[in-house]
PDB file of N, CA and C in Angstrom:
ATOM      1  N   UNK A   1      14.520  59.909 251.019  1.00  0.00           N
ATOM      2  CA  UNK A   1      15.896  60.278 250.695  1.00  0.00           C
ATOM      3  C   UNK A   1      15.972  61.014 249.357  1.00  0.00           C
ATOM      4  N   UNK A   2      14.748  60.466 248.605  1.00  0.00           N
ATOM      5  CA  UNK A   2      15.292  61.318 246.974  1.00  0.00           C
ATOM      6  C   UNK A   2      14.700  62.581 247.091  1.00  0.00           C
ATOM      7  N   UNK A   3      13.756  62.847 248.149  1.00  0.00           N
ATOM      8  CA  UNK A   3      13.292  64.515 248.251  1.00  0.00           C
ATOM      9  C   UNK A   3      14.542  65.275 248.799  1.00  0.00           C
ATOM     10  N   UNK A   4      15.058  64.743 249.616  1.00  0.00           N
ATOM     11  CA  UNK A   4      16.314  65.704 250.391  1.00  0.00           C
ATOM     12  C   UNK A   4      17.370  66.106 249.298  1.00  0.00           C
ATOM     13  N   UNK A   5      17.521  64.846 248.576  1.00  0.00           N
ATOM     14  CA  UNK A   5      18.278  65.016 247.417  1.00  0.00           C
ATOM     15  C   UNK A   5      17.916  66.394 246.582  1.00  0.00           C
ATOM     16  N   UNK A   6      16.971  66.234 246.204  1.00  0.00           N
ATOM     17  CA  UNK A   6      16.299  67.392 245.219  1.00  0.00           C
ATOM     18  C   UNK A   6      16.133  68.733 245.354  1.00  0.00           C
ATOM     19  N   UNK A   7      15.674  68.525 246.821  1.00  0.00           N
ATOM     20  CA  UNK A   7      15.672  70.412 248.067  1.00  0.00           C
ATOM     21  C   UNK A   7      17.029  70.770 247.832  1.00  0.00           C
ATOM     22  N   UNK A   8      18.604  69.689 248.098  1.00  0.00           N
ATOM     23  CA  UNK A   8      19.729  70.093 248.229  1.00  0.00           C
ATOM     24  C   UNK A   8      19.971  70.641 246.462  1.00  0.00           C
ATOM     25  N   UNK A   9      19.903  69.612 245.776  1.00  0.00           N
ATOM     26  CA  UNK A   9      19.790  70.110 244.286  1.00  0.00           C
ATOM     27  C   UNK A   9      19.437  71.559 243.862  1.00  0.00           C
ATOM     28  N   UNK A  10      17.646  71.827 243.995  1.00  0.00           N
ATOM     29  CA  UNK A  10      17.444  73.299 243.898  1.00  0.00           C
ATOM     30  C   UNK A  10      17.885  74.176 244.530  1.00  0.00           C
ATOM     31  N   UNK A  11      18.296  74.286 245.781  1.00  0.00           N
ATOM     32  CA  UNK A  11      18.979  74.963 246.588  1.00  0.00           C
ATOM     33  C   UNK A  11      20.149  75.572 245.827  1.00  0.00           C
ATOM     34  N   UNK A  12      21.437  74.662 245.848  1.00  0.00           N
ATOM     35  CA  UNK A  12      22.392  74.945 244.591  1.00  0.00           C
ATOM     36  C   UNK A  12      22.089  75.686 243.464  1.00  0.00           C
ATOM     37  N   UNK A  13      21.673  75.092 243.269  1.00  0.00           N
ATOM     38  CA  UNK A  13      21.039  75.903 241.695  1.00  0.00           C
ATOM     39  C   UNK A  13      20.891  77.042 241.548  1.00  0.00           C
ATOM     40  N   UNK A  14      19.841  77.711 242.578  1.00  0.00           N
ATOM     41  CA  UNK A  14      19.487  78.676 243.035  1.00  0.00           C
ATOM     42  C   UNK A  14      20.426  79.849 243.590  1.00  0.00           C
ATOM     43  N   UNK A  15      21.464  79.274 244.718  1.00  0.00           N
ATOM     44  CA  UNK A  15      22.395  79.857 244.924  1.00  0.00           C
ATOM     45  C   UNK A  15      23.713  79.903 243.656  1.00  0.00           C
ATOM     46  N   UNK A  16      23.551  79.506 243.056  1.00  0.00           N
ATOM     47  CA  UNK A  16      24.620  79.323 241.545  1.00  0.00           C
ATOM     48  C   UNK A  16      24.388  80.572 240.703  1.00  0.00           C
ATOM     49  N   UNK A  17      22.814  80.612 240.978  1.00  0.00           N
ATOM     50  CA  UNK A  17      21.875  81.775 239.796  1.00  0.00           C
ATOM     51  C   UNK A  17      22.120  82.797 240.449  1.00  0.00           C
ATOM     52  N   UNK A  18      22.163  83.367 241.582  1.00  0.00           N
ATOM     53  CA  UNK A  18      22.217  84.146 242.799  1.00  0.00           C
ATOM     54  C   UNK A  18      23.481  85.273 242.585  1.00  0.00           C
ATOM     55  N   UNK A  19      24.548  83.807 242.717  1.00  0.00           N
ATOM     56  CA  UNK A  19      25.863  84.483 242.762  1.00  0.00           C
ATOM     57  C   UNK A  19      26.199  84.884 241.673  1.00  0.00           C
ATOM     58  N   UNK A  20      25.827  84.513 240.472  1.00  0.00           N
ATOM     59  CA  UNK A  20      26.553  84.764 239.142  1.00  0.00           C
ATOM     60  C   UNK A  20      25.331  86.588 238.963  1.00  0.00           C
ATOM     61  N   UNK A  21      24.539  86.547 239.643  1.00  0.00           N
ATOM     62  CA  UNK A  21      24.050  88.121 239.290  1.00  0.00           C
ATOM     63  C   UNK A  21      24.748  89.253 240.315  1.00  0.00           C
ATOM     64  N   UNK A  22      24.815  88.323 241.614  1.00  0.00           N
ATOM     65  CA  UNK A  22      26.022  89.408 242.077  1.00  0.00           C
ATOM     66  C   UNK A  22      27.358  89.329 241.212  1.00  0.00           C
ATOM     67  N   UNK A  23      28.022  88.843 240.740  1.00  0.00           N
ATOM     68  CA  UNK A  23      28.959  88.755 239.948  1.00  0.00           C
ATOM     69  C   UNK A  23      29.106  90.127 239.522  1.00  0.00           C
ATOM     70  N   UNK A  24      27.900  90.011 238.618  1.00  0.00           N
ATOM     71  CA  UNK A  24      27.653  90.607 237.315  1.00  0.00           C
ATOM     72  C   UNK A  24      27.154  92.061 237.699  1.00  0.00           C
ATOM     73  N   UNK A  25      27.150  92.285 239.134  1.00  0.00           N
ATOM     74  CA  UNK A  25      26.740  93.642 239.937  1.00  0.00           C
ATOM     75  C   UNK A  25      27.987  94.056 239.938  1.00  0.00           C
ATOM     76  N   UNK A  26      28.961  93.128 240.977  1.00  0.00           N
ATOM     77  CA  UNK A  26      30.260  93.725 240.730  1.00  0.00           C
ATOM     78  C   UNK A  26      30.980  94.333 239.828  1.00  0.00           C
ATOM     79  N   UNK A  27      30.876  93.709 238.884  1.00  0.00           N
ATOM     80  CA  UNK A  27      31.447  94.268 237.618  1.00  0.00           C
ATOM     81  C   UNK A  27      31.630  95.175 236.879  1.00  0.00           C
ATOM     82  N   UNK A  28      29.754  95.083 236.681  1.00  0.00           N
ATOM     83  CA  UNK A  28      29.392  96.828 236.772  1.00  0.00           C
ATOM     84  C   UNK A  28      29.738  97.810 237.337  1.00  0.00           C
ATOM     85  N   UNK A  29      29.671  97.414 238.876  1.00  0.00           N
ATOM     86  CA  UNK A  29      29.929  98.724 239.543  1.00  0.00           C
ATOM     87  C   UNK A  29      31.531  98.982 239.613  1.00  0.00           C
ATOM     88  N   UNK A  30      32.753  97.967 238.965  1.00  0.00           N
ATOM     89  CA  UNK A  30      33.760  98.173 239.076  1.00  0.00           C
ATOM     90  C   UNK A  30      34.036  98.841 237.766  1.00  0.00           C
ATOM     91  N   UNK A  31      33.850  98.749 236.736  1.00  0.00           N
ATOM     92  CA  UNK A  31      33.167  99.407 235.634  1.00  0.00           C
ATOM     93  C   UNK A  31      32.971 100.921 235.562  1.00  0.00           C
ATOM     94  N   UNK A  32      32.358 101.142 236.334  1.00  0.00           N
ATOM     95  CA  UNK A  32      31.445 102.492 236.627  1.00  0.00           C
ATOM     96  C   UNK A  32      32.631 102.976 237.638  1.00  0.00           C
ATOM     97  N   UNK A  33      33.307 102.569 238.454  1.00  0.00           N
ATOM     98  CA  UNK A  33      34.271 103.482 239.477  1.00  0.00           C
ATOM     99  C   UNK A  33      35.983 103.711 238.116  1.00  0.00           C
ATOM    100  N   UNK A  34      35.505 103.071 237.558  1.00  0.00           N
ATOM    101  CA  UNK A  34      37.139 102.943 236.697  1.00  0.00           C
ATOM    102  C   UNK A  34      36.919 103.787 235.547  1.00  0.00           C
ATOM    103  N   UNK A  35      35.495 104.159 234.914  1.00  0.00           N
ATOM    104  CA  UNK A  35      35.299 105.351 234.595  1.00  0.00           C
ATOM    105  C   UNK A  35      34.958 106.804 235.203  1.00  0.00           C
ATOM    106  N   UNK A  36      34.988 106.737 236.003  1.00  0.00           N
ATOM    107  CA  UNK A  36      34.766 107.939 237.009  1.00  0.00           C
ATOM    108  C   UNK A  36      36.406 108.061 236.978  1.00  0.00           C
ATOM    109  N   UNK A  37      37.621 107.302 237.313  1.00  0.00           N
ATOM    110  CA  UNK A  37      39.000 107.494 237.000  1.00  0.00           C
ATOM    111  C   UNK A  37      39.496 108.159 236.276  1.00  0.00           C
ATOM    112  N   UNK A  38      38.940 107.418 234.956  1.00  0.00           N
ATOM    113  CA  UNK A  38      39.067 108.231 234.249  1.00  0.00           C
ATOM    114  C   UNK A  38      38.866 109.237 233.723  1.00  0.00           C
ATOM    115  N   UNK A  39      37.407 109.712 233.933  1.00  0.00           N
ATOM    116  CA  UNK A  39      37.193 110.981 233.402  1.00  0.00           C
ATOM    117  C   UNK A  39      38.001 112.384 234.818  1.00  0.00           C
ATOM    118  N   UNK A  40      37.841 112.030 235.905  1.00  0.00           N
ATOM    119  CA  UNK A  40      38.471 112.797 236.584  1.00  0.00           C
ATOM    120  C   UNK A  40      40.194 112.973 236.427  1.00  0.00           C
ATOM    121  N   UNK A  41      41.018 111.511 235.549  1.00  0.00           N
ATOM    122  CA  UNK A  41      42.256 112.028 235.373  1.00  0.00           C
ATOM    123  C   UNK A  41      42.249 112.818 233.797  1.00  0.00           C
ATOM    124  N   UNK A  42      41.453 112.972 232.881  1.00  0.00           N
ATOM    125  CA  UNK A  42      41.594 113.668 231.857  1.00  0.00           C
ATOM    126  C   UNK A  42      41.598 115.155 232.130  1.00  0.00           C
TER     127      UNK A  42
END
């Protein structure tokens, strides 16, 4: 039982680390389209 525990544990973890770099993709690339905005409305 305490191995299942631990697989479920790293698992999480893993997917925690995962999502917070897609995050941080998004961002960027929302970033990058909101300057393209702008330079095309100047």
């Amino acid at each position: 039982m305490k191995n299942w525990k631990k697989i479920i544990s790293l698992s999480l973890v893993a997917l925690m680390l995962a999502a917070c770099n897609t995050v941080q993709g998004v961002g960027r690339d929302i970033e990058q389209v909101g300057d393209a905005i702008e330079d095309a409305a100047s």
